[in-house]
N, C-alpha and C. Protein backbone atom coordinates (compact mmCIF):
# COMPACT_ATOMS: atom_id res chain seq x y z
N UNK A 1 199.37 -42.95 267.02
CA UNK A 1 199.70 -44.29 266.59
C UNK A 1 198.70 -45.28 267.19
N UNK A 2 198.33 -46.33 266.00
CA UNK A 2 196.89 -47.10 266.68
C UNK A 2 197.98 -48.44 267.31
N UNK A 3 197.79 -48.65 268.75
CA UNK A 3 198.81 -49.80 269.04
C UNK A 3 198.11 -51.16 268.47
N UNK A 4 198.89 -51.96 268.23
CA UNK A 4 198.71 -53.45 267.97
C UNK A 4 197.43 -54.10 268.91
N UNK A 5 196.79 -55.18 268.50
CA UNK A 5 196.15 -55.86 269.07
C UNK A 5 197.02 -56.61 270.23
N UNK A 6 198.30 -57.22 269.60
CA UNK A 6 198.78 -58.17 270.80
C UNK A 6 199.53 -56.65 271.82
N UNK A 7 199.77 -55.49 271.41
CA UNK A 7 199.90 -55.04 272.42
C UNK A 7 198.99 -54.90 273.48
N UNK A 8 197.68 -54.23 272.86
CA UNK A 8 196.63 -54.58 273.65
C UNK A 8 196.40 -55.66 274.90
N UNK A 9 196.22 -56.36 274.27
CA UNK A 9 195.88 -57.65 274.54
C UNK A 9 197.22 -57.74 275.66
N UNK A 10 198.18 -57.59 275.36
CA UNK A 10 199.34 -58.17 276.60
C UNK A 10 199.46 -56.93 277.78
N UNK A 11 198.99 -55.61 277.48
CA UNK A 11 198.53 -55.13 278.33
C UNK A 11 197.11 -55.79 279.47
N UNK A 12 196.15 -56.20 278.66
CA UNK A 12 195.55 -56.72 279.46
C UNK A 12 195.65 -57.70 280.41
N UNK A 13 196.37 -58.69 279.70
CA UNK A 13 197.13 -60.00 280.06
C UNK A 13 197.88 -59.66 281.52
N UNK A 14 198.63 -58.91 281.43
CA UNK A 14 199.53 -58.00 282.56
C UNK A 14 198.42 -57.70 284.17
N UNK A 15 197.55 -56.84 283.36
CA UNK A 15 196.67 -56.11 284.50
C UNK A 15 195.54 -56.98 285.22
N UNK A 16 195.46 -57.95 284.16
CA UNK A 16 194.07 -58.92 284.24
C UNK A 16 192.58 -57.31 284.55
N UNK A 17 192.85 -56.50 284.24
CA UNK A 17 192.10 -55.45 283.99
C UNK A 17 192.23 -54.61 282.29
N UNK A 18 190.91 -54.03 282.04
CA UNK A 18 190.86 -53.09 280.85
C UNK A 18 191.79 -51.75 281.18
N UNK A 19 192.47 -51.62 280.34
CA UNK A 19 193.11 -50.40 280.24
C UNK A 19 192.59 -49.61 279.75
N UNK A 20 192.88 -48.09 279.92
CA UNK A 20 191.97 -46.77 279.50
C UNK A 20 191.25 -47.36 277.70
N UNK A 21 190.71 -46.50 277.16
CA UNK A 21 190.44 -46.94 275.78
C UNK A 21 191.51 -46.76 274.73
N UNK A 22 191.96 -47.79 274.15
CA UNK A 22 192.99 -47.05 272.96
C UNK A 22 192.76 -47.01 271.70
N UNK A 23 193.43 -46.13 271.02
CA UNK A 23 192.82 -45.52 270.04
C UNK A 23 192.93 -47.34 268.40
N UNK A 24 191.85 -47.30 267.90
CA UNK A 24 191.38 -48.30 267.05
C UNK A 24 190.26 -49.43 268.21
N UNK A 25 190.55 -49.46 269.22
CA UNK A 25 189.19 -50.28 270.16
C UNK A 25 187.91 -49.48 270.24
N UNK A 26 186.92 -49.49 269.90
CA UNK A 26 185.45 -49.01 269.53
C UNK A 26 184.69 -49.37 271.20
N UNK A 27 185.16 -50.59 271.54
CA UNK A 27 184.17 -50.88 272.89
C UNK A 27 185.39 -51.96 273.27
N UNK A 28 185.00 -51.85 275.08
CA UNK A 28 185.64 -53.26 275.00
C UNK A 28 184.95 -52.83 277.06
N UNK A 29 185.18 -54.56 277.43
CA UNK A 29 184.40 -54.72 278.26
C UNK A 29 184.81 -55.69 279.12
N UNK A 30 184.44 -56.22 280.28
CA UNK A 30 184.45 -57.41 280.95
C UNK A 30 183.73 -58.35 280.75
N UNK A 31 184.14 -59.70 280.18
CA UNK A 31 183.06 -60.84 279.71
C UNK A 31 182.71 -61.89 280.64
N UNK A 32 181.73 -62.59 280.51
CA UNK A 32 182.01 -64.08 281.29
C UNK A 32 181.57 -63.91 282.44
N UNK A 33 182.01 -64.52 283.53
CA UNK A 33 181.45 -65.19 285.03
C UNK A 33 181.60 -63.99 285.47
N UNK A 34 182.70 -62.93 285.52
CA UNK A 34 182.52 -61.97 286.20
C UNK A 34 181.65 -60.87 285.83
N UNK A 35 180.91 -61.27 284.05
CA UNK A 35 180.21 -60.11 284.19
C UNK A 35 179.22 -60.53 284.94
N UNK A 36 178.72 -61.19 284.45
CA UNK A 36 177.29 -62.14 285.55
C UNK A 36 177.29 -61.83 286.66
N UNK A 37 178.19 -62.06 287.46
CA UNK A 37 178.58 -61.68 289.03
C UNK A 37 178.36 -63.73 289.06
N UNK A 38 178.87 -64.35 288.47
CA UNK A 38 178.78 -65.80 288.86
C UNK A 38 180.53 -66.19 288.88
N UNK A 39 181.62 -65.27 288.82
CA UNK A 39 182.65 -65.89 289.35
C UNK A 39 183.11 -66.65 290.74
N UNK A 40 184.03 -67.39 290.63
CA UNK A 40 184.39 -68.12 291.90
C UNK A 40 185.85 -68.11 292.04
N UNK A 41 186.46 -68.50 292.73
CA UNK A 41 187.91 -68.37 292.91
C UNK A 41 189.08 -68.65 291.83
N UNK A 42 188.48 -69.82 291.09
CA UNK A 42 189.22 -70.36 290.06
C UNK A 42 188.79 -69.68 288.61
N UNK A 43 187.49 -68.69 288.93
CA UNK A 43 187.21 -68.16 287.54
C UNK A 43 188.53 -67.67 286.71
N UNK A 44 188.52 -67.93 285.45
CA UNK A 44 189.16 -66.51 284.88
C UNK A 44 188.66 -65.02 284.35
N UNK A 45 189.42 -64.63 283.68
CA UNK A 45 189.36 -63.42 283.39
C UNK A 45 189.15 -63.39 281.65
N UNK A 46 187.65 -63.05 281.46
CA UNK A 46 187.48 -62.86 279.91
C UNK A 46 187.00 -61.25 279.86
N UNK A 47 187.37 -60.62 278.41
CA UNK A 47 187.12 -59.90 278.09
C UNK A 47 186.64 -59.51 276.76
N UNK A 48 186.05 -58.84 276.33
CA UNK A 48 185.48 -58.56 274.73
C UNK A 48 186.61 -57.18 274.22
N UNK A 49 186.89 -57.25 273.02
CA UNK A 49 187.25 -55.91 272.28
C UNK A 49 186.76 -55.60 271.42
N UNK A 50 186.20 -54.50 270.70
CA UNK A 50 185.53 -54.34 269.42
C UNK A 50 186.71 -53.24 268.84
N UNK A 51 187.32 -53.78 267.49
CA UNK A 51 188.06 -52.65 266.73
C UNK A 51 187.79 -52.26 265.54
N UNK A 52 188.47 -51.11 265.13
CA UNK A 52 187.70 -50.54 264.17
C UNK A 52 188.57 -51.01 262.63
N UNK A 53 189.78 -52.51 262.92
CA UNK A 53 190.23 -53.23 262.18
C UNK A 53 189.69 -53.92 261.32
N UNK A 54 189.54 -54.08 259.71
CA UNK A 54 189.20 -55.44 259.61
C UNK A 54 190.18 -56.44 259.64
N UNK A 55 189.48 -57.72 260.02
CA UNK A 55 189.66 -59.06 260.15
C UNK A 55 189.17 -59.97 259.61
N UNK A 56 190.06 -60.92 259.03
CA UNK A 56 189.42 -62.27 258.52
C UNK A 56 188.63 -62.85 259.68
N UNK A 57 189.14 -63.08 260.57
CA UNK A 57 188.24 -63.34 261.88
C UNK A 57 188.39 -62.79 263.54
N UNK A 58 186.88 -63.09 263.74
CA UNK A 58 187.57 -62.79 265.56
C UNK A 58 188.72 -63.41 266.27
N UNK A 59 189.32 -63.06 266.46
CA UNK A 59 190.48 -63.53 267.64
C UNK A 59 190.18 -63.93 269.08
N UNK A 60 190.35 -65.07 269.24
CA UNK A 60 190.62 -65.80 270.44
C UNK A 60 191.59 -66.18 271.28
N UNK A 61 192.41 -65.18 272.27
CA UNK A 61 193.81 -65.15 272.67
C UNK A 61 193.58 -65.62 274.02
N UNK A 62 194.20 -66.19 274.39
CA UNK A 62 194.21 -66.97 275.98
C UNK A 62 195.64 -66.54 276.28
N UNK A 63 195.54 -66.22 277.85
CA UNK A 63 197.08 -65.94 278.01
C UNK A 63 196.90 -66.49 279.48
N UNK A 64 197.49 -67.82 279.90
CA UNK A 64 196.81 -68.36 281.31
C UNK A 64 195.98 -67.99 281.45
N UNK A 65 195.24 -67.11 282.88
CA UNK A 65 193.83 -67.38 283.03
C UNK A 65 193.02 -66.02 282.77
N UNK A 66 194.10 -65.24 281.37
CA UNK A 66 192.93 -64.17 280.74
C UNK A 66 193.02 -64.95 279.60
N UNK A 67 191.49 -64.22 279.38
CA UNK A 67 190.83 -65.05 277.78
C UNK A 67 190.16 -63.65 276.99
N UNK A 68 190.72 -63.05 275.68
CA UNK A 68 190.47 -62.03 275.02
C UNK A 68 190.08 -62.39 273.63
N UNK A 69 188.75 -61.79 273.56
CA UNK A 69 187.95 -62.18 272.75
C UNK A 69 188.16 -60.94 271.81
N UNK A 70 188.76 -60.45 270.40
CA UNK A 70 188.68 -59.60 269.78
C UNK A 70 187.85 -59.62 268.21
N UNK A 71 187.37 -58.97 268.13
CA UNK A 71 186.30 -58.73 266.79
C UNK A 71 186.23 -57.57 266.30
N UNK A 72 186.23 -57.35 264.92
CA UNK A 72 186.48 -56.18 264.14
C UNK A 72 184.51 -55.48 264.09
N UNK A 73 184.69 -54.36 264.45
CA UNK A 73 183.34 -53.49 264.51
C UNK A 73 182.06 -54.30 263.46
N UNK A 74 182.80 -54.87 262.21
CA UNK A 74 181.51 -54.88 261.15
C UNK A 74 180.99 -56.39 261.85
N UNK A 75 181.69 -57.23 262.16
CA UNK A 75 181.97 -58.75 262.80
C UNK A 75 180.72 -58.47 263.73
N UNK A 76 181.35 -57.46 264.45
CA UNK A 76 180.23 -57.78 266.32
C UNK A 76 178.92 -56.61 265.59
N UNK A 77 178.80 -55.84 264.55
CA UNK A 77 177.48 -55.14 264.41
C UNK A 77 176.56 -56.95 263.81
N UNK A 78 177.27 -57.98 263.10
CA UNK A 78 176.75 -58.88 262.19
C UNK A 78 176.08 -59.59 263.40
N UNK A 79 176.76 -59.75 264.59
CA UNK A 79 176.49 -60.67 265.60
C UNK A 79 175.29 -59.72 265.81
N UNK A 80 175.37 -58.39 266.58
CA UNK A 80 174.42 -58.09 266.97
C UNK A 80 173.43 -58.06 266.30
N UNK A 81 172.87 -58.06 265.06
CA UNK A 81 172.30 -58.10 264.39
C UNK A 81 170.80 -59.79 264.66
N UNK A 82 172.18 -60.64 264.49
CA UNK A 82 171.77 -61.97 264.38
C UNK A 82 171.44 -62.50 266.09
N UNK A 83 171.54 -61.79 266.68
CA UNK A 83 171.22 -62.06 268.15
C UNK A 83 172.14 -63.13 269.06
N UNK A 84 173.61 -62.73 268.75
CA UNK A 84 174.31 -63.57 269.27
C UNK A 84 174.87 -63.23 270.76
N UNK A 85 173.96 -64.07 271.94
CA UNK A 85 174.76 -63.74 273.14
C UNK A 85 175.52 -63.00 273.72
N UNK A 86 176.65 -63.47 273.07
CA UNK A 86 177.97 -63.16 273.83
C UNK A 86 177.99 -61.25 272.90
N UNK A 87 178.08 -61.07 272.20
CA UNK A 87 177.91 -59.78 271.20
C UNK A 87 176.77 -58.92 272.12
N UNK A 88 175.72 -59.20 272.34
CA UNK A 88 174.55 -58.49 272.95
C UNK A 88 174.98 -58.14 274.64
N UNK A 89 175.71 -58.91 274.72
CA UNK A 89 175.91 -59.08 276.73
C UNK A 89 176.95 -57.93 276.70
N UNK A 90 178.23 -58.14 275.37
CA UNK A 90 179.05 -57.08 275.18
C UNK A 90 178.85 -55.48 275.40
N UNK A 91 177.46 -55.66 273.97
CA UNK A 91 176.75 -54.20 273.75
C UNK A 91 176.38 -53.69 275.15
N UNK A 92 175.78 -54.34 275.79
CA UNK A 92 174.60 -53.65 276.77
C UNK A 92 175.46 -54.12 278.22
N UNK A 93 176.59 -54.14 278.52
CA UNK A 93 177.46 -53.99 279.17
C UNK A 93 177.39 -52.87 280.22
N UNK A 94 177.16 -52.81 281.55
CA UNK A 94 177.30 -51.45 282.06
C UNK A 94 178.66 -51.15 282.35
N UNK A 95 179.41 -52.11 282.70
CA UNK A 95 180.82 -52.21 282.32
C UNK A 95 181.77 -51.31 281.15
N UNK A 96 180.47 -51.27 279.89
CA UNK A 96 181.51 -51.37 278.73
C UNK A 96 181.89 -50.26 278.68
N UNK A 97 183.17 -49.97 278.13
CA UNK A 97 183.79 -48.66 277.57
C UNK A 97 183.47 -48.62 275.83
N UNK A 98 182.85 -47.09 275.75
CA UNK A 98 182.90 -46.85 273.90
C UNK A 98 183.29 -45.56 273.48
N UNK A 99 183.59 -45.68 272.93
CA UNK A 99 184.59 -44.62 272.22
C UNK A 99 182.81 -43.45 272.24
N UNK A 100 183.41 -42.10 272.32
CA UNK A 100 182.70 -41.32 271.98
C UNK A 100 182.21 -41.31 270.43
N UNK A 101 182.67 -41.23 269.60
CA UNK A 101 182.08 -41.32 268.15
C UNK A 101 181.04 -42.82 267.87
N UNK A 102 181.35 -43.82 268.85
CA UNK A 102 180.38 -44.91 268.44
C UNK A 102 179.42 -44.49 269.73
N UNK A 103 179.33 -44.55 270.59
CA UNK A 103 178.34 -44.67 272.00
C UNK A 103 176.86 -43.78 271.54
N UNK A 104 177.12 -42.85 270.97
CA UNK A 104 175.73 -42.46 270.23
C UNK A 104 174.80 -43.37 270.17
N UNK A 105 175.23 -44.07 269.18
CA UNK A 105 174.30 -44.75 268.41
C UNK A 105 174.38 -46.96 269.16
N UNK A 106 175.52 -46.80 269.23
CA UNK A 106 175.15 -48.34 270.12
C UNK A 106 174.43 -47.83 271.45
N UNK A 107 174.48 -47.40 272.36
CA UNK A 107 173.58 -47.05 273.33
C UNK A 107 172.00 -47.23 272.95
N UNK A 108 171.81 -46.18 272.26
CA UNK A 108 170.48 -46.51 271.46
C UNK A 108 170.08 -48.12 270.64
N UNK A 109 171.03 -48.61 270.85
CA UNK A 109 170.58 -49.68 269.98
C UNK A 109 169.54 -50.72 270.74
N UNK A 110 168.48 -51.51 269.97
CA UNK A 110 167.45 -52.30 270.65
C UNK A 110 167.55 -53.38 269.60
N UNK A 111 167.13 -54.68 270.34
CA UNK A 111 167.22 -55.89 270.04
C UNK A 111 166.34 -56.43 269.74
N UNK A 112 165.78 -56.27 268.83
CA UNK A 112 164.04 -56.78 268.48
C UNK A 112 164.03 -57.64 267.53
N UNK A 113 163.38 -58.56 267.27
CA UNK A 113 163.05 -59.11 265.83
C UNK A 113 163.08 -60.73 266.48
N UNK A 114 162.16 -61.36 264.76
CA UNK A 114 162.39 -62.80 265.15
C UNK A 114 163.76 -63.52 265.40
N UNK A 115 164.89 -62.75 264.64
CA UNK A 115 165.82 -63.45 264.41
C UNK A 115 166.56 -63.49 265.62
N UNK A 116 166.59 -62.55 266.43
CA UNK A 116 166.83 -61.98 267.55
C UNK A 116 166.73 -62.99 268.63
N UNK A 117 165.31 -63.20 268.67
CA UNK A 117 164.68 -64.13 269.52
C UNK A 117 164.84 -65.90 268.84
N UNK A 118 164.21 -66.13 267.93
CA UNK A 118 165.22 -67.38 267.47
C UNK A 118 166.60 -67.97 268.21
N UNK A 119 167.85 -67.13 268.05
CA UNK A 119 168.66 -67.29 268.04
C UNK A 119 169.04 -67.16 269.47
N UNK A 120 168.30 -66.80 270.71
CA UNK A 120 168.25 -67.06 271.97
C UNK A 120 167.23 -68.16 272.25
N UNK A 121 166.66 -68.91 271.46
CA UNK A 121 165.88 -70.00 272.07
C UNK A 121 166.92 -70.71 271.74
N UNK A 122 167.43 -70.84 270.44
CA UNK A 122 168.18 -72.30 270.15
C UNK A 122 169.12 -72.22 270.57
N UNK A 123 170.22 -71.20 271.27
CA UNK A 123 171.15 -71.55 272.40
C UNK A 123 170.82 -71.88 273.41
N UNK A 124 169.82 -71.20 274.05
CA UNK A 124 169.18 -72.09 275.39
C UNK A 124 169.03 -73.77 275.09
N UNK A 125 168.03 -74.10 273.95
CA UNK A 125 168.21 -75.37 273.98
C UNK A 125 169.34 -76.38 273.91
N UNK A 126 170.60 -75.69 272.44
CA UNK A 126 171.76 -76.44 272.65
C UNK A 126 172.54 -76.45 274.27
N UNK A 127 171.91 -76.02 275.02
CA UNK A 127 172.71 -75.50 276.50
C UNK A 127 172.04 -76.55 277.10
N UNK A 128 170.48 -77.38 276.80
CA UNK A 128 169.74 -78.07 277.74
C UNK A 128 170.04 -79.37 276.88
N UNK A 129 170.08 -79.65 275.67
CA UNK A 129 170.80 -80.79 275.07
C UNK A 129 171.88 -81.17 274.61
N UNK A 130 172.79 -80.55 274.25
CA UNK A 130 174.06 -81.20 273.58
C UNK A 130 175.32 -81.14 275.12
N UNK A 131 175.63 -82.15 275.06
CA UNK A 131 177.45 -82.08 276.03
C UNK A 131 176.56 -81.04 277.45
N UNK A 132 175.66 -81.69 277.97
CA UNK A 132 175.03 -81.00 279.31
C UNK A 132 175.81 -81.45 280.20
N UNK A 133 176.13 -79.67 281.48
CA UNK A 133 176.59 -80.32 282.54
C UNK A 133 175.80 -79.29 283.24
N UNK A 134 176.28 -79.39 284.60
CA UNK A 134 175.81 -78.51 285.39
C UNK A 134 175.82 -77.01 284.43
N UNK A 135 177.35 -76.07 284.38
CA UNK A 135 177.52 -74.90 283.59
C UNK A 135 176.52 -74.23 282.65
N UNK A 136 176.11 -75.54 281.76
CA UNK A 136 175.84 -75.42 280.54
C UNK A 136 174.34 -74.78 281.00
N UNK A 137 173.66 -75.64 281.82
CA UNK A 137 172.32 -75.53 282.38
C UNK A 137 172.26 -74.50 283.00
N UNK A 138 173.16 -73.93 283.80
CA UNK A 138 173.54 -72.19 284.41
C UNK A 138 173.05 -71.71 283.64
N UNK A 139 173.86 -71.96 282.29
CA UNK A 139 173.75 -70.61 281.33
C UNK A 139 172.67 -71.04 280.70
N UNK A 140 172.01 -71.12 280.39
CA UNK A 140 171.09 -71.86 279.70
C UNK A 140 169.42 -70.90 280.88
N UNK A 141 169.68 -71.11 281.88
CA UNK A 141 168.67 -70.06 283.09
C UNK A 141 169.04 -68.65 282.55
N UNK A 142 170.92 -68.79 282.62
CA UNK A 142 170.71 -67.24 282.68
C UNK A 142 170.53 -66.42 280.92
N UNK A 143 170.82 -67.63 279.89
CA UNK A 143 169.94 -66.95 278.81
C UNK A 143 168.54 -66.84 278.70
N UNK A 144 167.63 -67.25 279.97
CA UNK A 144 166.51 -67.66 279.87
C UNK A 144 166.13 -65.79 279.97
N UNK A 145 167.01 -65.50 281.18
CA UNK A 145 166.15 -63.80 281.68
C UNK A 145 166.70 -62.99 280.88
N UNK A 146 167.65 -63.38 279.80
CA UNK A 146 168.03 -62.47 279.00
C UNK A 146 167.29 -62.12 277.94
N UNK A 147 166.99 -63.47 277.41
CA UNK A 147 165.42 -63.55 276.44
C UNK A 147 164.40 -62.90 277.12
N UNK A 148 163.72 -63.27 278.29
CA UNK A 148 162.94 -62.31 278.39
C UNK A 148 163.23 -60.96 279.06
N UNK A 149 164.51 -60.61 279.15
CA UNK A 149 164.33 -58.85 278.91
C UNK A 149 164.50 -58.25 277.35
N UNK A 150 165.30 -58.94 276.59
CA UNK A 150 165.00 -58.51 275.08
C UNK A 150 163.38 -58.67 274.79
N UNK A 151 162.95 -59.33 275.26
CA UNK A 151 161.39 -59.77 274.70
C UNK A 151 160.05 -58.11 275.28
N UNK A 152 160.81 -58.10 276.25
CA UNK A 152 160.25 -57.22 277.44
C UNK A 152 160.68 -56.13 277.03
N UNK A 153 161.81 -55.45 276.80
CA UNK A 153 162.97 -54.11 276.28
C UNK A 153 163.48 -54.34 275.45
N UNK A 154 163.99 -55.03 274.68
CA UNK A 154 164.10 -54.73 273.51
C UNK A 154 166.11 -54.51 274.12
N UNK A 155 166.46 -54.74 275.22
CA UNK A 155 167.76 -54.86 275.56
C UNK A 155 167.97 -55.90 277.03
N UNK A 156 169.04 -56.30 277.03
CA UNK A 156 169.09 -57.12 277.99
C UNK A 156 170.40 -56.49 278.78
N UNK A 157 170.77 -57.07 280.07
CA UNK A 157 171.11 -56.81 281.33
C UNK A 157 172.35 -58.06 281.73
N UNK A 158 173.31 -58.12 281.50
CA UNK A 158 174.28 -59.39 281.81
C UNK A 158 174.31 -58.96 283.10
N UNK A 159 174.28 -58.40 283.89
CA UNK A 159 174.66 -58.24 285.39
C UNK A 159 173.71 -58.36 286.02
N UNK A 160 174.05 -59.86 286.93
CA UNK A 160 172.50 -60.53 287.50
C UNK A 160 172.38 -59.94 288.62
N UNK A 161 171.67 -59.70 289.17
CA UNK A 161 170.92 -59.61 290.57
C UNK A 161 171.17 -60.84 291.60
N UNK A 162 171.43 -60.42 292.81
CA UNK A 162 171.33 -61.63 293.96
C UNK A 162 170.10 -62.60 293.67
N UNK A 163 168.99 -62.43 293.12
CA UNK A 163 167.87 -62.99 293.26
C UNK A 163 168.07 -63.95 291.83
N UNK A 164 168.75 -63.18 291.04
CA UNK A 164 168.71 -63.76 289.64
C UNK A 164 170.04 -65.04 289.81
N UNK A 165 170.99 -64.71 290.26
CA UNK A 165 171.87 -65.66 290.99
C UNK A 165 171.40 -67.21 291.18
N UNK A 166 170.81 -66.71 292.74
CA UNK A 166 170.39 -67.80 292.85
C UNK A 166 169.31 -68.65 292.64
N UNK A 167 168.41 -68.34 291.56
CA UNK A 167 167.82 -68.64 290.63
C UNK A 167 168.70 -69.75 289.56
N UNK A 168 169.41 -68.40 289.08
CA UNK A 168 170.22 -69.59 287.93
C UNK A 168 171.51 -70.65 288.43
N UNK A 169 171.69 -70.41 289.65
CA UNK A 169 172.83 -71.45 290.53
C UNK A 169 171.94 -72.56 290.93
N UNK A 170 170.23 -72.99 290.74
CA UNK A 170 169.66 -73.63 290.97
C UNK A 170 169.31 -74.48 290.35
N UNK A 171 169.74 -74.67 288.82
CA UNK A 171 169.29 -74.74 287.92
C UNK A 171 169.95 -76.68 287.95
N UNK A 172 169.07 -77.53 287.46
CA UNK A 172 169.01 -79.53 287.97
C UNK A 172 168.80 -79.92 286.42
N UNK A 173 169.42 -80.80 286.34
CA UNK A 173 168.72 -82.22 285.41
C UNK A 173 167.25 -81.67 284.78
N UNK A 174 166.64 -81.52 285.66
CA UNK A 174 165.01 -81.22 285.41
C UNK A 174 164.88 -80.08 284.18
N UNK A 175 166.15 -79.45 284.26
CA UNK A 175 165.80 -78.21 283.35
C UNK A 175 165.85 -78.69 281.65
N UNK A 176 166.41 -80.31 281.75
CA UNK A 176 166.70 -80.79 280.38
C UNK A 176 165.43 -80.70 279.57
N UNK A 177 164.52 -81.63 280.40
CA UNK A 177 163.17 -81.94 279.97
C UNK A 177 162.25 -80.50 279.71
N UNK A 178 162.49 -79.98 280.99
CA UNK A 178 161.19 -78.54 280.65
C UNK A 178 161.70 -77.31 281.24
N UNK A 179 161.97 -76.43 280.35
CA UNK A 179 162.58 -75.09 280.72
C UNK A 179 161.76 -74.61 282.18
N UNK A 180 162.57 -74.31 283.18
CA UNK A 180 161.51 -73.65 284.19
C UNK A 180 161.20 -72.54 283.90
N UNK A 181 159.64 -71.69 284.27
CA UNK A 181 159.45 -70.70 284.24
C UNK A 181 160.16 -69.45 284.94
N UNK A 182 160.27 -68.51 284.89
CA UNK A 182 160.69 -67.65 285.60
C UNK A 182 160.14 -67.19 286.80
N UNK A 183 160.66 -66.86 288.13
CA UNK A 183 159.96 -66.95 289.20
C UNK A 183 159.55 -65.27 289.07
N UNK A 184 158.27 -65.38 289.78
CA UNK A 184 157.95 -63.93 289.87
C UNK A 184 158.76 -62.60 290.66
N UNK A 185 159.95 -63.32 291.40
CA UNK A 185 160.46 -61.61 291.58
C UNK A 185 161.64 -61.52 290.27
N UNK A 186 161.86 -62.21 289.89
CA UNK A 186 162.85 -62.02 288.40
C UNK A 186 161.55 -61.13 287.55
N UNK A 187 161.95 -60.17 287.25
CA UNK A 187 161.17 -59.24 286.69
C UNK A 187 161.91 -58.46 285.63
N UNK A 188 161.92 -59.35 284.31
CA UNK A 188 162.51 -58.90 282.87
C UNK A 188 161.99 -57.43 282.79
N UNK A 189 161.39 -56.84 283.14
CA UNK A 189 161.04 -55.44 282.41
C UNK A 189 161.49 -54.17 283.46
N UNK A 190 162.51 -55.04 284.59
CA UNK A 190 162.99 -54.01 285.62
C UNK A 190 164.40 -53.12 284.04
N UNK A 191 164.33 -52.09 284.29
CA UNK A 191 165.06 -51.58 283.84
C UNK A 191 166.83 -52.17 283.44
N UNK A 192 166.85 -52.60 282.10
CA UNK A 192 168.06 -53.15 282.03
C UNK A 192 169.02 -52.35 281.19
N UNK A 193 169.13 -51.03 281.37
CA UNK A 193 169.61 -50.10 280.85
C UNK A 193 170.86 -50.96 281.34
């Protein structure tokens, strides 16, 4: 029996942890500040699901301070495709759990193309211009090393490094005007398996 999404989901809600894999979830993962390693006390708890449901749309369930992000398999292949963040950080998750019949072939998967890259500049920029705060500008650094490990591998790495940290916890006003470069021990082509 394939359980329900809100069962799912209120399992998670419960544990504020992923439960074993159940049968119709394809992947599912830890999202957000804690994948980064940029949580703080008040963080919450986000997570990704990929199912093998269709859906009119992704689901966005908040339950106090878990936040479950669910998307039907064809949904998050479209994202990955189109180079959407949050979908790519999912995929390449060391975190993530995948079902044996999919992990084949998403494992193998690489992130190449203009569209790819496009679509990580112009979130960086909406991150350095529209509704800027401190956060926004975080993320905005830390899509910076994500772009260049897709650029570099052809996959990227959501789980920052101490060095990459405080790099992107550094991140000022200044970053509105001119993206900073990347400092030389941030090294996009370290292995982001």
């Amino acid at each position: 029996m394939i359980p329900s999404t809100q069962h799912i989901v209120d399992l998670i809600a419960k544990q504020r942890a992923l439960p074993d894999l159940q049968p119709g979830v394809i992947l599912q993962t830890v999202h957000g500040s804690r994948l980064y390693g940029l949580q703080h006390p008040g963080s919450d708890y986000d997570f990704s699901l990929v199912v093998d449901r269709r859906m009119p749309r992704p689901l966005h369930i908040i339950r106090a301070d878990v936040d479950v992000t669910v998307v039907s398999v064809d949904e998050f292949m479209a994202q990955v495709f189109r180079g959407v963040p949050q979908a790519l950080e999912a995929l390449y998750s060391a975190s993530a759990q995948i079902t044996d019949a999919w992990a084949p072939f998403l494992r193998r998967w690489r992130s190449t193309g203009t569209l790819v890259r496009s679509t990580f500049r112009r979130t960086q920029a909406a991150f350095r211009r529209d509704r800027v705060t401190s956060k926004r500008l975080i993320h905005a650094r830390r899509l910076q090393i994500e772009a260049a490990q897709i650029e570099s591998c052809g996959r990227l790495r959501p789980e920052l490094t101490a060095t990459e940290i405080a790099w992107v916890l550094g991140a000022t006003t200044a970053d509105m005007r001119m993206p900073p470069q990347l400092p030389e021990e941030i090294n996009p082509a370290r292995n982001p398996a």
